[in-house]
N, C-alpha and C. Protein backbone atom coordinates (compact mmCIF):
# COMPACT_ATOMS: atom_id res chain seq x y z
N UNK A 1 -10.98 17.41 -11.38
CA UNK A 1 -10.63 18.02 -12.62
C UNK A 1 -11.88 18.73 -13.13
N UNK A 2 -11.69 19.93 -13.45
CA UNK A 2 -13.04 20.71 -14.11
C UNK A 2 -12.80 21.01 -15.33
N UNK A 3 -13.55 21.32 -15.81
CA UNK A 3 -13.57 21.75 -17.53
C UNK A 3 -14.51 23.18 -17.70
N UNK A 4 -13.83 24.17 -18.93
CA UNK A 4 -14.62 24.97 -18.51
C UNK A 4 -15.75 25.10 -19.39
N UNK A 5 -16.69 25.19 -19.36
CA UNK A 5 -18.03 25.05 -20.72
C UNK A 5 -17.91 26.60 -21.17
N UNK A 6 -18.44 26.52 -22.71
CA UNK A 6 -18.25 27.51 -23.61
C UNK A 6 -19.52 28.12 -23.64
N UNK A 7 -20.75 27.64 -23.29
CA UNK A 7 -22.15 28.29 -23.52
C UNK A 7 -23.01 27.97 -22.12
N UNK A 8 -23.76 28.71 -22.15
CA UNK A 8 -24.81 28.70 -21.09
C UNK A 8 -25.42 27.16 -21.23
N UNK A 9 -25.76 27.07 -22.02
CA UNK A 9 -26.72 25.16 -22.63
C UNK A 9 -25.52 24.20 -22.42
N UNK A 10 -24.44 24.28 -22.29
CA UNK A 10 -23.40 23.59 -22.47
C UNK A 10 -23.16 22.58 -23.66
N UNK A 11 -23.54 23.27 -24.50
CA UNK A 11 -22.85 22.81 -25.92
C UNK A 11 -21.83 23.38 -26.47
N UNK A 12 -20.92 22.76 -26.75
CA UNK A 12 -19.57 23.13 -27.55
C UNK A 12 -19.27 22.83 -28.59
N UNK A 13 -19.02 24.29 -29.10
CA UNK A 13 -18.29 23.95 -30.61
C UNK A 13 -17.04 22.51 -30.50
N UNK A 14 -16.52 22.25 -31.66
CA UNK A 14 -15.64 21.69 -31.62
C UNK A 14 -14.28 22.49 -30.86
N UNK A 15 -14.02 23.57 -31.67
CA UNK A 15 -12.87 24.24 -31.45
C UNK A 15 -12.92 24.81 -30.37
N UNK A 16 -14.01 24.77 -29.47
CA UNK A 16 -13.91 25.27 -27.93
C UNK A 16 -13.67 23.87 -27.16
N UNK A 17 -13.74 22.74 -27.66
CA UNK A 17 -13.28 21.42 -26.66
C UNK A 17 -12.27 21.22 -26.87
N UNK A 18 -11.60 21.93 -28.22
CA UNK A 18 -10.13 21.56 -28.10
C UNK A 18 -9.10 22.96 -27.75
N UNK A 19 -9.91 23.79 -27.60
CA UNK A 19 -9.07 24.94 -26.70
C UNK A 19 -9.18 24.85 -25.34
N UNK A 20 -10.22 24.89 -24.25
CA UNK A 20 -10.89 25.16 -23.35
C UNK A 20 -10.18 24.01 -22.37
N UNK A 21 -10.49 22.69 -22.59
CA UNK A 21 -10.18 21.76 -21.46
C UNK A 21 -8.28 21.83 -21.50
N UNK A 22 -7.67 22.49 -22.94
CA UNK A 22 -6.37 22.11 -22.92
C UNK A 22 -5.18 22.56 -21.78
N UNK A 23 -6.20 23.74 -21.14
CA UNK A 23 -5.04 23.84 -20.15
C UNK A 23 -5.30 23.54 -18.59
N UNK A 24 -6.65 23.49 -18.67
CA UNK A 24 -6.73 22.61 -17.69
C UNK A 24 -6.24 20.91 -17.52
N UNK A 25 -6.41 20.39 -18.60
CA UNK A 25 -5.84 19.06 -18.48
C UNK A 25 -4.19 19.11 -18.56
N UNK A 26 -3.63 20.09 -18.94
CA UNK A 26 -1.89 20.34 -18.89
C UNK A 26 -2.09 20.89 -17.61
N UNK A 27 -2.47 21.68 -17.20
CA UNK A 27 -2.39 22.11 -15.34
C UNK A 27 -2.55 20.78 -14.49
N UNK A 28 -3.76 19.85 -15.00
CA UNK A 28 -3.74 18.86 -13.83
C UNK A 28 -2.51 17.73 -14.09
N UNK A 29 -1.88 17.64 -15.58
CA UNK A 29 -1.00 16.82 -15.71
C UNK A 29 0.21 17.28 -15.03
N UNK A 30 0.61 18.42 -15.14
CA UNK A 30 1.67 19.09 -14.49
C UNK A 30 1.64 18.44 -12.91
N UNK A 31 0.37 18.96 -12.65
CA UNK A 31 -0.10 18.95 -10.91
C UNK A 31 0.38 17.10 -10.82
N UNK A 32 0.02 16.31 -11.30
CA UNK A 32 -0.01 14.51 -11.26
C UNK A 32 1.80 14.31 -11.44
N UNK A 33 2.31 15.20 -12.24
CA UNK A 33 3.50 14.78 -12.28
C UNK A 33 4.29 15.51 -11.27
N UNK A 34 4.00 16.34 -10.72
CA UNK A 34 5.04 17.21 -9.64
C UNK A 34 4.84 16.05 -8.72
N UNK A 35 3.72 15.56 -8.60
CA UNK A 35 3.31 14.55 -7.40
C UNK A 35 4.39 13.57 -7.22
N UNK A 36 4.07 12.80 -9.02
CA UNK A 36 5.24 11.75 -9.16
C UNK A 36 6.62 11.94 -9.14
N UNK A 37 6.89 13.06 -9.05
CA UNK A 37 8.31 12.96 -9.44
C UNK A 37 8.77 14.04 -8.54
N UNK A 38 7.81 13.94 -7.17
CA UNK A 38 8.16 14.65 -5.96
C UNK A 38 9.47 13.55 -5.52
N UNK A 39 10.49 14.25 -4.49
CA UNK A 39 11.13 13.13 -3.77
C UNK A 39 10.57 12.49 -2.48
N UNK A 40 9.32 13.06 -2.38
CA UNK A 40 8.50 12.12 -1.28
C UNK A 40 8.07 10.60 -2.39
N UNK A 41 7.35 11.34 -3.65
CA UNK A 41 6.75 9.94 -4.45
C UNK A 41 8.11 8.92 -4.69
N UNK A 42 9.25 9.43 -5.43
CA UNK A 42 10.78 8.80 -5.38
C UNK A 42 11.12 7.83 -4.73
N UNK A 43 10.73 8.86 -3.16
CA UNK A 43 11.24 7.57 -2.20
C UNK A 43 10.19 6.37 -1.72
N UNK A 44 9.18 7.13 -2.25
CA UNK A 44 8.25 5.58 -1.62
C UNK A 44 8.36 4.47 -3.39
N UNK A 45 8.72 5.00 -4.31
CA UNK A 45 9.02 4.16 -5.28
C UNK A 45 10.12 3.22 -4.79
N UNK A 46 11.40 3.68 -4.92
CA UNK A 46 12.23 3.46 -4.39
C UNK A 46 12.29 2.13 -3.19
N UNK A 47 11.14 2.96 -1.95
CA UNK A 47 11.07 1.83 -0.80
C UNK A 47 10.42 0.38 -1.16
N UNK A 48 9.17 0.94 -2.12
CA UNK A 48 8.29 -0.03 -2.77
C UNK A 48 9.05 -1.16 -3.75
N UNK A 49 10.10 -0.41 -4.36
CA UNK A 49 11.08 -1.73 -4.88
C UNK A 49 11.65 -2.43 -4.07
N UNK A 50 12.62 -1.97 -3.41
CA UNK A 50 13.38 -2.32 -2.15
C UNK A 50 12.69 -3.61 -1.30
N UNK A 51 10.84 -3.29 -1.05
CA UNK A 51 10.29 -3.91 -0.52
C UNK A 51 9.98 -4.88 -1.09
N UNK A 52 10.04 -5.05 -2.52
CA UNK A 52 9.89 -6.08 -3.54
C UNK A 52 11.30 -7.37 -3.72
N UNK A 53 11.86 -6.36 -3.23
CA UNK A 53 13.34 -7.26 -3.69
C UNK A 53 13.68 -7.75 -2.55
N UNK A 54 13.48 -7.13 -0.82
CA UNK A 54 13.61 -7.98 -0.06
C UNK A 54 12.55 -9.37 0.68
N UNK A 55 11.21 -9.02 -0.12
CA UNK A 55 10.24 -9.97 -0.30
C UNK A 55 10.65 -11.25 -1.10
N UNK A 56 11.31 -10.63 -2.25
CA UNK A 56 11.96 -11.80 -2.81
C UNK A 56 12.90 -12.52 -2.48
N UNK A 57 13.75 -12.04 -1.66
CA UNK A 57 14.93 -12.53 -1.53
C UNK A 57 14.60 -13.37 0.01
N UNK A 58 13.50 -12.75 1.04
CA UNK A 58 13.05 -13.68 1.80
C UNK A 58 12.83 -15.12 1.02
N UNK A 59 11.59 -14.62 -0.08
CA UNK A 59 11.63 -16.18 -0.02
C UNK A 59 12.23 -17.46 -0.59
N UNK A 60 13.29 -16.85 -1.55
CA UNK A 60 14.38 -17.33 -1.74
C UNK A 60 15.02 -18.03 -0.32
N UNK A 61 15.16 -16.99 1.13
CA UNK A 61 15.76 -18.16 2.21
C UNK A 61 15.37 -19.03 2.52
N UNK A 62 13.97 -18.46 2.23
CA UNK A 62 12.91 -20.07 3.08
C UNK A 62 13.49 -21.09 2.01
N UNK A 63 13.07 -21.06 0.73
CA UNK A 63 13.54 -22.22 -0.11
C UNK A 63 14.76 -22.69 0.24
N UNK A 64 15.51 -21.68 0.58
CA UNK A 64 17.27 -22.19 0.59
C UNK A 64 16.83 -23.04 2.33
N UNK A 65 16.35 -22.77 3.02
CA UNK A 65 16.26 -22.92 4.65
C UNK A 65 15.36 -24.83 4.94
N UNK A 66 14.28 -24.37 3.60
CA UNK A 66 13.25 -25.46 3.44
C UNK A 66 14.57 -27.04 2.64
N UNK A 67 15.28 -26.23 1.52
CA UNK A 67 16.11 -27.42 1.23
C UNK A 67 17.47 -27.89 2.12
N UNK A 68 17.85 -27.05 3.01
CA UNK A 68 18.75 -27.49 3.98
C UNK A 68 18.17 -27.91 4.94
N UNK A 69 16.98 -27.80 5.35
CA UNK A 69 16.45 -28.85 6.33
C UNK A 69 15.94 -30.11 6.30
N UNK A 70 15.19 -30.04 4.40
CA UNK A 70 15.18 -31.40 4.01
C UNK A 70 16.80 -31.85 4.22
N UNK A 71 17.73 -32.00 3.53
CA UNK A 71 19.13 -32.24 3.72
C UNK A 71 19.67 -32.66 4.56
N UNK A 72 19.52 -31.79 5.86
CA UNK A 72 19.76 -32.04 7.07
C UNK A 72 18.91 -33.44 7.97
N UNK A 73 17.64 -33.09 7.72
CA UNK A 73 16.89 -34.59 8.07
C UNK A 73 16.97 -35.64 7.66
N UNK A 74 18.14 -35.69 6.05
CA UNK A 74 18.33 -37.02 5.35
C UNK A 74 19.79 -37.36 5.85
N UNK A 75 20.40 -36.52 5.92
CA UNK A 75 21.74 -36.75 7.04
C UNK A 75 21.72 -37.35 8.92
N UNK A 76 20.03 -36.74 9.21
CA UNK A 76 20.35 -36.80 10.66
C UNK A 76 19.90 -38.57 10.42
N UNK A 77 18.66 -38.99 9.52
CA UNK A 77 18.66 -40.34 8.68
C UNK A 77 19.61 -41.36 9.27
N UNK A 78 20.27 -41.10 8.20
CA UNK A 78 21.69 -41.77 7.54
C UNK A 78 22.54 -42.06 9.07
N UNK A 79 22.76 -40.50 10.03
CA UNK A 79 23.17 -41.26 10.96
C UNK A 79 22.84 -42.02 11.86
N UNK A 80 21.65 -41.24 12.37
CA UNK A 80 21.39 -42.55 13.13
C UNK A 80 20.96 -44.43 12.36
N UNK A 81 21.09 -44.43 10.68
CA UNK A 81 20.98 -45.82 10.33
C UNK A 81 22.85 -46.33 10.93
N UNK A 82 23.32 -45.65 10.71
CA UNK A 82 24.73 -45.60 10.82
C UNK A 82 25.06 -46.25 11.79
N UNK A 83 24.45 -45.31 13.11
CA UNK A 83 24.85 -45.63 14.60
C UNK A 83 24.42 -46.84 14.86
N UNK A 84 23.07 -47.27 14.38
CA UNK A 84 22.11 -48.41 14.77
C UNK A 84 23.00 -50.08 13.91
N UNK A 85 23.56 -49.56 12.73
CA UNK A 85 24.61 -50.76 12.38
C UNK A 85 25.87 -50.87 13.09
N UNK A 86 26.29 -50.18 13.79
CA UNK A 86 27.61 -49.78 14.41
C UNK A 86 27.35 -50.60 15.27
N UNK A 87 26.41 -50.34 16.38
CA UNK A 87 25.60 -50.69 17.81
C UNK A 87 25.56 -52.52 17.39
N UNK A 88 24.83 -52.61 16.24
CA UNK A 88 24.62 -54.28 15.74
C UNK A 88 26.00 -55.04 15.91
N UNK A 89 27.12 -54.03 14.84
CA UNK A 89 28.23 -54.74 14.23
C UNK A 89 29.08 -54.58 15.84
N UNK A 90 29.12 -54.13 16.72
CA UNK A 90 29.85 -54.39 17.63
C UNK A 90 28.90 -55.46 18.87
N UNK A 91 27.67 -55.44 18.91
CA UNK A 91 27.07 -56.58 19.53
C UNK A 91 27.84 -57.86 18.66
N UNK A 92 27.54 -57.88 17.77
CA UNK A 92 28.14 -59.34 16.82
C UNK A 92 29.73 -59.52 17.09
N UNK A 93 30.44 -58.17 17.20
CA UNK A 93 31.97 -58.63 17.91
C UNK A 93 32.02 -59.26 18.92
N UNK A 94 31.41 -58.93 20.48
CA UNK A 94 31.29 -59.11 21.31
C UNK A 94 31.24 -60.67 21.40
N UNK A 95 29.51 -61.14 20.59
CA UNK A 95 29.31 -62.11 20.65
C UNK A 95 29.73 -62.90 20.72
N UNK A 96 30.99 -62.89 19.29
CA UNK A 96 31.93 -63.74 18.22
C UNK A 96 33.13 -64.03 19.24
N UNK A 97 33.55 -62.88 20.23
CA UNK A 97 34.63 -62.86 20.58
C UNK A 97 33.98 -63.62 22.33
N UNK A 98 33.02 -63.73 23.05
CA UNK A 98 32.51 -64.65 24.02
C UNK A 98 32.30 -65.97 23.25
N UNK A 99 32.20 -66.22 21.81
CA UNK A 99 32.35 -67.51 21.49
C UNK A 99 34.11 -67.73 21.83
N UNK A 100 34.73 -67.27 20.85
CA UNK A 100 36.01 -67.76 21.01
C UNK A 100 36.66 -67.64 22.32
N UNK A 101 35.83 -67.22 23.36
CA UNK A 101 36.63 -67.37 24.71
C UNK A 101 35.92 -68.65 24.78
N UNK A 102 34.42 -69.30 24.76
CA UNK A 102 34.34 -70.04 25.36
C UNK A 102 34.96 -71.11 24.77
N UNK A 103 34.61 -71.44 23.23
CA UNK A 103 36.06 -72.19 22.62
C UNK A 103 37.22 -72.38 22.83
N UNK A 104 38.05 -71.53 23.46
CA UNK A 104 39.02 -71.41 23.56
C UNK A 104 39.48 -71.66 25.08
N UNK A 105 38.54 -71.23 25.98
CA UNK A 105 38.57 -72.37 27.15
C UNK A 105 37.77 -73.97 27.09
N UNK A 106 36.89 -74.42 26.31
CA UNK A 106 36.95 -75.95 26.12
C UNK A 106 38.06 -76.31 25.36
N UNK A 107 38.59 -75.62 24.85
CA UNK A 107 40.36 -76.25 24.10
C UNK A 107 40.82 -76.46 25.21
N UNK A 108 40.89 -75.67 25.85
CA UNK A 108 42.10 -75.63 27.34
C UNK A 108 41.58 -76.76 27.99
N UNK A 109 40.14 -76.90 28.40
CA UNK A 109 40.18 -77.78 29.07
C UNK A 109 40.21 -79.43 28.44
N UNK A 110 39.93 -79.25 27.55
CA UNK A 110 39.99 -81.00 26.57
C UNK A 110 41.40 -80.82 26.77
N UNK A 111 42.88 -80.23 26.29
CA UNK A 111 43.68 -80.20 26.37
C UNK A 111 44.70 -80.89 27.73
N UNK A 112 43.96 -80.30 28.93
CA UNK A 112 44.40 -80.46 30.06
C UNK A 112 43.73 -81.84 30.32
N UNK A 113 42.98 -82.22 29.52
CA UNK A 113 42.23 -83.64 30.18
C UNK A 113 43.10 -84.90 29.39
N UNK A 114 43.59 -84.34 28.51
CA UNK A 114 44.29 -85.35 27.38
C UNK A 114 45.60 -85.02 27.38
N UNK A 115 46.65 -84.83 28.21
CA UNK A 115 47.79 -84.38 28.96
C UNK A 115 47.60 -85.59 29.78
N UNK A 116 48.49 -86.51 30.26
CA UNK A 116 48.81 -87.08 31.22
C UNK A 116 49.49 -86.59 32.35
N UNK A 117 49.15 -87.09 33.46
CA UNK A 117 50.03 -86.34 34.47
C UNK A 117 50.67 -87.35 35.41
N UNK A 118 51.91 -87.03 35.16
CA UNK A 118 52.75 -87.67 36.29
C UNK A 118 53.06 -87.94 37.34
């Protein structure tokens, strides 16, 4: 940006600093705003939001991604506590049910011993 000086010494009246720089500083404002409000500047506004909003919305997934995986690891948890009582509660059937066979053959045989036979 240049300015144009009014005297050889470069001192200026008042009324030459407020004539002199005025159209140069309206020429370079003009020049700054054709810039901005080129559709090259537009579109990099434009992209620069865009790039803002899909920055955001990334990390919005991670959060959404970060709390479904916590979620998911308190579910995968749960099942395998699940499976591991299942695994118990059918050992304990098993057990219960080799007791009552073996019970249930010393019935038979006290039975057959306390039977008389003819």
């Amino acid at each position: 940006m240049q300015f144009a000086t009014g005297s050889s010494d470069g001192q200026h009246s008042a009324a030459e600093m407020k004539k002199e720089p005025m159209p140069v500083l309206t020429a370079e404002a003009n020049r700054l705003k054709a810039v901005y409000m080129s559709p090259e500047q537009e579109r990099i506004s434009y992209l620069e939001r865009k790039l803002i909003e899909l920055m955001k919305a990334l990390e919005n997934e991670k959060s959404e991604n970060e709390r479904l995986t916590a979620a998911l690891d308190e579910r995968d948890d749960m099942l395998s506590e699940s499976r591991t009582e299942l695994i118990q509660a059918y050992e304990t059937s098993m057990q219960i049910r080799a007791d009552m066979l073996e019970l249930l053959q010393y019935y038979t045989m006290t039975q057959k011993s306390e039977t008389p036979e003819d």
